[in-house]
N, C-alpha and C. Protein backbone atom coordinates (compact mmCIF):
# COMPACT_ATOMS: atom_id res chain seq x y z
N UNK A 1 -128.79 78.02 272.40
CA UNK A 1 -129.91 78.97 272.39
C UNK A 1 -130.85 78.69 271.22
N UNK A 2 -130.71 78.48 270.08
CA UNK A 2 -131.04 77.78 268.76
C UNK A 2 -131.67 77.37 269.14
N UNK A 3 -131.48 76.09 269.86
CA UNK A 3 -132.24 74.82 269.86
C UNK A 3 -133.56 74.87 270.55
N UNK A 4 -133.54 76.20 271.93
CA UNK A 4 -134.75 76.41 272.57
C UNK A 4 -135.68 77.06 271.73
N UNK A 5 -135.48 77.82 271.05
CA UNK A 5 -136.00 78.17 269.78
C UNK A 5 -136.76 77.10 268.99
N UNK A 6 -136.36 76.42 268.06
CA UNK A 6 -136.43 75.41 267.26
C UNK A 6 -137.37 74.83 268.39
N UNK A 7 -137.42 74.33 269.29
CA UNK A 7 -137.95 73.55 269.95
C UNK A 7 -139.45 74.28 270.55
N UNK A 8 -139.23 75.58 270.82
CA UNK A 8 -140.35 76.55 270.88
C UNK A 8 -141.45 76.40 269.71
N UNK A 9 -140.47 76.42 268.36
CA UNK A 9 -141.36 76.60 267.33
C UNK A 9 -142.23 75.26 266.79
N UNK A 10 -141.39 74.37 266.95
CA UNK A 10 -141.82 72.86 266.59
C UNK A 10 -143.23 72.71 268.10
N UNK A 11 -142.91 73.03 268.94
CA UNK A 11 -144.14 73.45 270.10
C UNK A 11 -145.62 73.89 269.38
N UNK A 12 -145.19 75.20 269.13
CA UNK A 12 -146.39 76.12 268.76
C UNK A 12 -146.43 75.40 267.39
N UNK A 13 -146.00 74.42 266.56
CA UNK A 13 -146.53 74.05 265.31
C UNK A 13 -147.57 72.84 265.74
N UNK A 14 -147.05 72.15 266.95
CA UNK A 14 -147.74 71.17 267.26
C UNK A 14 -149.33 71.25 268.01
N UNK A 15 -149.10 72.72 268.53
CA UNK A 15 -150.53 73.00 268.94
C UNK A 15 -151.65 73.98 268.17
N UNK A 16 -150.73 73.64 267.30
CA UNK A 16 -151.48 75.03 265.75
C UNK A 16 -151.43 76.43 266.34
N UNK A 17 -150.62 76.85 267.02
CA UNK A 17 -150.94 77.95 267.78
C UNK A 17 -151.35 79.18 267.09
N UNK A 18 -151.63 80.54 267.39
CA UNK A 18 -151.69 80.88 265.96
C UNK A 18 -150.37 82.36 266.08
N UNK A 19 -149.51 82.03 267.28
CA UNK A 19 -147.96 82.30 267.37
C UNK A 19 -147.33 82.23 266.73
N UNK A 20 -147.46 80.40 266.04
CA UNK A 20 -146.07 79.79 265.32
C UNK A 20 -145.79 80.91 264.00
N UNK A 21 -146.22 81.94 263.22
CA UNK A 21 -146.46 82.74 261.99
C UNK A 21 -144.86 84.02 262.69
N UNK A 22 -145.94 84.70 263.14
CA UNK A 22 -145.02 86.04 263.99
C UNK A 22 -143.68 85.13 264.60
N UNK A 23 -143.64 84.44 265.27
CA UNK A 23 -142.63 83.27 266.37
C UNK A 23 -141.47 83.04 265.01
N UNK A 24 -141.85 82.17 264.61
CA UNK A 24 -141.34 81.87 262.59
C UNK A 24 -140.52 82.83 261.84
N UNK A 25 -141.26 84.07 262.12
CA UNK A 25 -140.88 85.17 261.37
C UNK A 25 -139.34 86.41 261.93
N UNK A 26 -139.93 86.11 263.58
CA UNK A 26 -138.80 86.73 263.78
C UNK A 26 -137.07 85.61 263.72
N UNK A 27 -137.29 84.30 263.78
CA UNK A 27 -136.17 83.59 263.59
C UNK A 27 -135.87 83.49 262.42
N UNK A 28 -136.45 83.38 261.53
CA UNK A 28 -135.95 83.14 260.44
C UNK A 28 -136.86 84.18 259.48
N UNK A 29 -136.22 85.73 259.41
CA UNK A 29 -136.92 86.42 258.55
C UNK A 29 -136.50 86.13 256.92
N UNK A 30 -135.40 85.56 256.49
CA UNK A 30 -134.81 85.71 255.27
C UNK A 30 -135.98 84.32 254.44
N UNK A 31 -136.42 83.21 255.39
CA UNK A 31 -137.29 82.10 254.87
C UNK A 31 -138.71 83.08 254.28
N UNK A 32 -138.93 84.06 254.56
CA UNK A 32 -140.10 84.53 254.21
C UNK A 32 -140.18 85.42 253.06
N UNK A 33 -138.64 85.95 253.00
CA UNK A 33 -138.40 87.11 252.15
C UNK A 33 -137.92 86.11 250.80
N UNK A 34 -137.17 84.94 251.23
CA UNK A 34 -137.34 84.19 249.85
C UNK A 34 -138.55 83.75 248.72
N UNK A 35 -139.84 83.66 249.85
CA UNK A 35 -140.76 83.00 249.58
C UNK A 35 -141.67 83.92 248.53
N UNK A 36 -141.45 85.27 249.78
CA UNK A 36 -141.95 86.84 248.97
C UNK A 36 -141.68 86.40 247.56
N UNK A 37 -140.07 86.43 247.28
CA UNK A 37 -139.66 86.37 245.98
C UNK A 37 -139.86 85.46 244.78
N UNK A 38 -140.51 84.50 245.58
CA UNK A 38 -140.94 83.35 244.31
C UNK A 38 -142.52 83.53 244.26
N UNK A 39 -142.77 84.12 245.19
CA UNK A 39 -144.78 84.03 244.98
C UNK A 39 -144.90 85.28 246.07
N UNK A 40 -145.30 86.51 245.41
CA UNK A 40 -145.63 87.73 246.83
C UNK A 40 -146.98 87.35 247.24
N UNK A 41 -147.93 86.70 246.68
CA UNK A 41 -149.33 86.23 246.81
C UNK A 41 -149.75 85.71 247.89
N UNK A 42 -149.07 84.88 248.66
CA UNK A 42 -149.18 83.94 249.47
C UNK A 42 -150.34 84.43 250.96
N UNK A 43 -151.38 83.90 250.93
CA UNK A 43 -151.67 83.96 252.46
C UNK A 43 -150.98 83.96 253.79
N UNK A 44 -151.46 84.01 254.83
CA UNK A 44 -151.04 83.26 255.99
C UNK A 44 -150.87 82.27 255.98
N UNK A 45 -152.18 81.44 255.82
CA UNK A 45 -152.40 80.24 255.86
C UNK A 45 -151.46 79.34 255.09
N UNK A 46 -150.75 79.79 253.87
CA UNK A 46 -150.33 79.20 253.30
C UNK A 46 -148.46 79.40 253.75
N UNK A 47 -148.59 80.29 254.24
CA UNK A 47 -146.85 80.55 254.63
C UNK A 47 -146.96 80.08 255.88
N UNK A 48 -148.13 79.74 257.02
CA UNK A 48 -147.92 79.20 258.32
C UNK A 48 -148.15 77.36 257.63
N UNK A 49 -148.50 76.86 256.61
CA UNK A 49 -148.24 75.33 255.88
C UNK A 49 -146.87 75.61 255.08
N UNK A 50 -146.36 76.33 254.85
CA UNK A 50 -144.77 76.16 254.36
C UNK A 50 -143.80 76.07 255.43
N UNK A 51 -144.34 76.58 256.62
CA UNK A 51 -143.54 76.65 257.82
C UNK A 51 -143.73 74.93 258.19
N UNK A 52 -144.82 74.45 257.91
CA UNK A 52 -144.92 73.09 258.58
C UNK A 52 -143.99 72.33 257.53
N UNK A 53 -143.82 72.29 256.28
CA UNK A 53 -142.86 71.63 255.27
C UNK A 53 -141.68 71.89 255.70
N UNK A 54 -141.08 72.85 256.07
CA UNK A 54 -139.91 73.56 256.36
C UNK A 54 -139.81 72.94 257.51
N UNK A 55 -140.08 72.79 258.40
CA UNK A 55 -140.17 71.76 259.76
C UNK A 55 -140.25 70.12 259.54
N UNK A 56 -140.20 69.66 258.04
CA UNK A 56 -140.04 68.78 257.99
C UNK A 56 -140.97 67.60 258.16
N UNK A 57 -142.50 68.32 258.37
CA UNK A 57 -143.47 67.18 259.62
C UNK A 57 -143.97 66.59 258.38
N UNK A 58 -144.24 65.40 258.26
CA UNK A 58 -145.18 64.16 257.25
C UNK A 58 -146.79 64.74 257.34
N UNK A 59 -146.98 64.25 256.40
CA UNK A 59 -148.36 64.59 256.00
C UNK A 59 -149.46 64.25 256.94
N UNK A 60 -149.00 63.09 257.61
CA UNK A 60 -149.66 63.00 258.68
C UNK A 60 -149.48 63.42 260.27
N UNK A 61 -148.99 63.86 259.96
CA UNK A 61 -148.72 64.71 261.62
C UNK A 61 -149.27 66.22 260.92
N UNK A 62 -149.06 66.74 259.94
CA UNK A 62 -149.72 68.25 259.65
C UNK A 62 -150.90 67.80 259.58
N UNK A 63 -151.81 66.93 259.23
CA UNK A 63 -153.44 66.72 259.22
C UNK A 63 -153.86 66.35 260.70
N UNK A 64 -152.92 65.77 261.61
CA UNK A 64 -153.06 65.87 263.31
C UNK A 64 -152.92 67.01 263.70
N UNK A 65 -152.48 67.46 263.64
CA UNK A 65 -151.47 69.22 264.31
C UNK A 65 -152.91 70.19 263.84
N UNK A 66 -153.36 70.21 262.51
CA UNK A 66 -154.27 71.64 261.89
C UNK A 66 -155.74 70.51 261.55
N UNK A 67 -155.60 69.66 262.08
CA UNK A 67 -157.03 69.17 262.63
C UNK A 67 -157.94 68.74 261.07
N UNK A 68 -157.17 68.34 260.11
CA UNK A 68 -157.63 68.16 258.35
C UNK A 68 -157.24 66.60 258.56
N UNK A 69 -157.39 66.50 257.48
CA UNK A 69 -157.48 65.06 256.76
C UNK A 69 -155.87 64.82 255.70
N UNK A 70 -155.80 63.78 256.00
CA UNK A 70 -154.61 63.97 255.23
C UNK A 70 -154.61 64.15 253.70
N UNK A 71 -155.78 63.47 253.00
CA UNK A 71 -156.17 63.82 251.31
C UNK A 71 -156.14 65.41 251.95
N UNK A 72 -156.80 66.11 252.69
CA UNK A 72 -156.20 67.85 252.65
C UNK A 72 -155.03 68.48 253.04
N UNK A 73 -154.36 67.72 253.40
CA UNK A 73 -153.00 68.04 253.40
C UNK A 73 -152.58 67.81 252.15
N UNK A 74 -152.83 66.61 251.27
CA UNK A 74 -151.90 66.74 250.13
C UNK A 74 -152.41 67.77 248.98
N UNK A 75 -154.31 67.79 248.88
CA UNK A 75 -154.26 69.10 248.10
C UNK A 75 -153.47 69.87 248.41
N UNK A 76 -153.49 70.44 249.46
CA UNK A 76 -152.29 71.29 249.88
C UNK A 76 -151.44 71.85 249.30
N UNK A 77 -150.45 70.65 250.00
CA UNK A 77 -149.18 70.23 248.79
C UNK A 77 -149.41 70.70 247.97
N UNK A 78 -150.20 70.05 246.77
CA UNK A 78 -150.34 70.06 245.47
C UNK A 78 -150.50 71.72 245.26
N UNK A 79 -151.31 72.66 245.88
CA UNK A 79 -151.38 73.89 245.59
C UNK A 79 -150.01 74.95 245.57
N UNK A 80 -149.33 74.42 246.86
CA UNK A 80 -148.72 75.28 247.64
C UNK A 80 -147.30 74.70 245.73
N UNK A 81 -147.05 73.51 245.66
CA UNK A 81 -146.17 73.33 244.25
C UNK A 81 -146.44 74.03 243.45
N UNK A 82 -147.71 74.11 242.99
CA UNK A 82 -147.93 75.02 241.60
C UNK A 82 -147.56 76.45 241.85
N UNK A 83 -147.72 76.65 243.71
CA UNK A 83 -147.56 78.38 243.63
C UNK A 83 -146.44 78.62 243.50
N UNK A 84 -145.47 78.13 243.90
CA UNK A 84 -144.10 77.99 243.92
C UNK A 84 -143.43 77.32 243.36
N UNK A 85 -144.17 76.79 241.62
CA UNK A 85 -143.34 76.10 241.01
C UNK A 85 -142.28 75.11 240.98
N UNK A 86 -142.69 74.51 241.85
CA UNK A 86 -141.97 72.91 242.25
C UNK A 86 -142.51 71.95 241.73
N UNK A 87 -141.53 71.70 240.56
CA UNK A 87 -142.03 70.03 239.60
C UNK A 87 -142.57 69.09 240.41
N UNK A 88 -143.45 68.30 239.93
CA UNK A 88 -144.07 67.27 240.64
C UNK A 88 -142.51 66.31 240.49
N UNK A 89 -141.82 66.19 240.13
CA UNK A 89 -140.88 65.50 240.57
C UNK A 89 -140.04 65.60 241.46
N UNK A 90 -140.00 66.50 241.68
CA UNK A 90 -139.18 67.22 242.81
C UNK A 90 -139.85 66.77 244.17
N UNK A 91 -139.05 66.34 245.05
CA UNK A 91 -139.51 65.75 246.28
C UNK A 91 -139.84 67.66 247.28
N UNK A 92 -141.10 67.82 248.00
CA UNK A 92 -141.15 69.09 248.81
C UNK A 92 -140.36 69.21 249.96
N UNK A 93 -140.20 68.24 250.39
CA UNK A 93 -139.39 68.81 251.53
C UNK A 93 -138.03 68.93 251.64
N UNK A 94 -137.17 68.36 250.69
CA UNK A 94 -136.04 68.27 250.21
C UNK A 94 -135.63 69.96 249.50
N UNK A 95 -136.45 69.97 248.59
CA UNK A 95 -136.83 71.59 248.11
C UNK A 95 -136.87 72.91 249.08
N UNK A 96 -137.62 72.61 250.09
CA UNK A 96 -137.92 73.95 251.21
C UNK A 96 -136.27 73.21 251.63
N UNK A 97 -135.71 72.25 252.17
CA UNK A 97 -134.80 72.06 252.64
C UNK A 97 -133.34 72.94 251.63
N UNK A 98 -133.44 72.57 250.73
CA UNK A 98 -132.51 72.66 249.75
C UNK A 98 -132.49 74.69 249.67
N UNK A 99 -133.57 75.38 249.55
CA UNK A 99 -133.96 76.67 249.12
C UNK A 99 -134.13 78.02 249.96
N UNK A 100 -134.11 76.74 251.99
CA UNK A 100 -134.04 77.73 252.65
C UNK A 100 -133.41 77.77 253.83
């Protein structure tokens, strides 16, 4: 059952839907309530691009998928680290992997 899920969501990430947020939220509510806890600040926008890290997708498939450039995907990155305090040494997706 998982997996239709997971596979739902990796769906609606691939068509930017603007589902994948609410969809996201009811599977995995505790990924959001962590996030609350390290930064309550966060946009949409920026917790529906943590959902795409958390999914694991390369920088270039999130600048295909949300229709940017990949130099804007990595500002991105770069923002979404400082909000959430992730050393530039620290690899990101290993991190969302590791934290949630």
């Amino acid at each position: 059952m998982k997996n239709l899920a997971e596979d739902e969501i990796l769906r609606l990430a691939k068509d930017n839907s603007p589902r994948l947020l609410s969809k996201f939220k009811s599977l995995y509510p505790d990924f959001f309530e962590k996030l609350e806890a390290i930064q309550p600040n966060l946009q949409n926008s920026e917790l529906i691009f943590c959902i795409y890290l958390k999914l694991n997708l390369s920088t270039k498939e999130i600048a295909t998928y949300t229709y940017v450039t990949p130099k804007a995907v990595q500002n991105r990155k770069n923002r979404i680290r400082k909000k959430l305090n992730i050393a530039s040494s620290v690899d990101i997706y290993k991190w969302f992997d590791e934290n949630f």
